[in-house]
Protein backbone atom coordinates (compact mmCIF):
# COMPACT_ATOMS: atom_id res chain seq x y z
CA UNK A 1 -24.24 -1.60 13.04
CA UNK A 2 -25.30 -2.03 16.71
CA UNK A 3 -24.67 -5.91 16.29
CA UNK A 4 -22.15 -8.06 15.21
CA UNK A 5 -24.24 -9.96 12.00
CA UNK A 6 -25.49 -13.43 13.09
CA UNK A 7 -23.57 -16.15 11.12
CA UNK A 8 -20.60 -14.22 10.66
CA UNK A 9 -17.10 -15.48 11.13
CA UNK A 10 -13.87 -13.47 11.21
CA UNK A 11 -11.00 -13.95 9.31
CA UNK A 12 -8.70 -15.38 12.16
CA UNK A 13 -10.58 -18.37 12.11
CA UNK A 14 -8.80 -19.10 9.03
CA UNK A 15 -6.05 -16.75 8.77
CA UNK A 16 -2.75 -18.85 8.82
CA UNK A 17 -4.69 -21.70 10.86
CA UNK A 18 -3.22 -25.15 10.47
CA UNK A 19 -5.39 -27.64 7.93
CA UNK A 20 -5.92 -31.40 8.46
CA UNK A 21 -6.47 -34.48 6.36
CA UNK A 22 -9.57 -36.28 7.45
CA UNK A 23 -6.84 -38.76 9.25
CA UNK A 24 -5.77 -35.42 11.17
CA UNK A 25 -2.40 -35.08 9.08
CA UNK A 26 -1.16 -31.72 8.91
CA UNK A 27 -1.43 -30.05 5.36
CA UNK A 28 -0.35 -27.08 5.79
CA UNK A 29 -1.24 -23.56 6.42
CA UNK A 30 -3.93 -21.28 5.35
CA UNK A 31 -1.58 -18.14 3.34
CA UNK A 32 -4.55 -16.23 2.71
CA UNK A 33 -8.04 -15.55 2.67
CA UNK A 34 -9.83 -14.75 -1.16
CA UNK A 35 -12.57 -12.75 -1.36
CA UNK A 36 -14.61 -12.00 -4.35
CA UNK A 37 -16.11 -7.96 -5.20
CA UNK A 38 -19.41 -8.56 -2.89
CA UNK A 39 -17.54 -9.27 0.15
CA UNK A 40 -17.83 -13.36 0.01
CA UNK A 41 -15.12 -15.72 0.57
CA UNK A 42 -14.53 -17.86 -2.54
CA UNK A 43 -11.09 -19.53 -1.89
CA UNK A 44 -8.24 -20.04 0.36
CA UNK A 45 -4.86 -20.25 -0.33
CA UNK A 46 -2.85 -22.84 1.56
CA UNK A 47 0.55 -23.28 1.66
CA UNK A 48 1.89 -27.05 1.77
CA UNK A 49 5.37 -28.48 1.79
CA UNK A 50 8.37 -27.30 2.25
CA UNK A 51 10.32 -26.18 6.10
CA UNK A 52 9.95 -22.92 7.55
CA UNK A 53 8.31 -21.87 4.29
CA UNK A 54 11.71 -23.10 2.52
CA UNK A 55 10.16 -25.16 -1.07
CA UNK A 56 6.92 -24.41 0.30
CA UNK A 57 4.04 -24.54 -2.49
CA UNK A 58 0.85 -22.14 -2.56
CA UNK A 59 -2.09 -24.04 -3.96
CA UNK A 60 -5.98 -22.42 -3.82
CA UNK A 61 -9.10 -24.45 -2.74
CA UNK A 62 -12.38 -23.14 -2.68
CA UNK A 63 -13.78 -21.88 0.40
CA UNK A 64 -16.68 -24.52 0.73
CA UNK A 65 -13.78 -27.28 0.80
CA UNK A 66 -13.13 -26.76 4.03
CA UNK A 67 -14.64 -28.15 7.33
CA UNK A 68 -14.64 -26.47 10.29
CA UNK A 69 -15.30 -27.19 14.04
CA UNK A 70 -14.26 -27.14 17.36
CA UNK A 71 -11.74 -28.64 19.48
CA UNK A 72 -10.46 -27.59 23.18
CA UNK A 73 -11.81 -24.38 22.21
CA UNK A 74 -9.83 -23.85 19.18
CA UNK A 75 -10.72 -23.66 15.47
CA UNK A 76 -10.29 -27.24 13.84
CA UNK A 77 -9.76 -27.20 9.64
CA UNK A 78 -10.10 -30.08 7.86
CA UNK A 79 -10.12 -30.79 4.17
CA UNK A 80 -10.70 -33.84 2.31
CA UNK A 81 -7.55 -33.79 0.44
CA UNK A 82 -3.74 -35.28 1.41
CA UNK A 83 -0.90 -33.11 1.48
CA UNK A 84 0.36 -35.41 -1.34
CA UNK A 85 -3.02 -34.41 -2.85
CA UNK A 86 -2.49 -31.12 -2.81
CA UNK A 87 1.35 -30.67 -3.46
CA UNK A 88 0.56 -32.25 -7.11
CA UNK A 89 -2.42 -29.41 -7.81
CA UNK A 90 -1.58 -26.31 -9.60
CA UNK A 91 0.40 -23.80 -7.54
CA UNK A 92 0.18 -20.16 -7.41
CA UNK A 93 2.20 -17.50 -6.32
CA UNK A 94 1.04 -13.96 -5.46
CA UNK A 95 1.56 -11.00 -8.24
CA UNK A 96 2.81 -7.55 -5.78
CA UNK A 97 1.96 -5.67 -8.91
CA UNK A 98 -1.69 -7.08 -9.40
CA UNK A 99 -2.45 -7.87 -6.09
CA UNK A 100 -3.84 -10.88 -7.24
CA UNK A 101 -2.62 -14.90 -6.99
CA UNK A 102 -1.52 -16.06 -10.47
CA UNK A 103 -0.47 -19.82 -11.54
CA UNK A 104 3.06 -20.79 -11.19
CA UNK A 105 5.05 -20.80 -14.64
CA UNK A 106 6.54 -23.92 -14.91
């Protein structure tokens, strides 16, 4: 490529970035990025709860969930969920051996 391609975003801009309720409440923190075979972003993992990662719950939204924009030249995430939201969804935690993000067993 001699250019970057125009719409394109890295991966920092999410990658373990902070993520608001629309009242600009923490949630949590963005765990990982998903990507599907073609190279597009279908879901991100956030990880809610808990201190210093202590209890901490993984949950996945999808990609298009969250909103971003700028403030003071920094990223801004927001998603239209509340951490309370979000700590009674499904959680997930990641499978070494499949490389993949499977539902908790409860």
């Amino acid at each position: 490529m001699t250019a970057a391609p125009t719409e394109s975003w890295t991966v920092t801009n999410y990658y373990k970035q902070a993520v608001y309720d629309p009242k600009e409440s923490k949630i949590g923190d963005i765990d990982d990025v998903l990507v599907d075979k073609s190279g597009k972003v279908t879901g991100l993992v956030i990880g809610v709860g808990g201190f210093l990662g202590a209890g901490e719950k993984d949950v996945i939204v999808p990609f298009s969930a969250i909103k971003m924009s700028k403030r003071n030249d920094k990223w801004w995430l927001t998603l239209d969920e509340t951490k309370d939201d979000l700590k009674n969804s499904r959680g997930f935690t990641y499978d070494k051996t499949s490389t993949t993000w499977v539902p908790e067993k409860k």
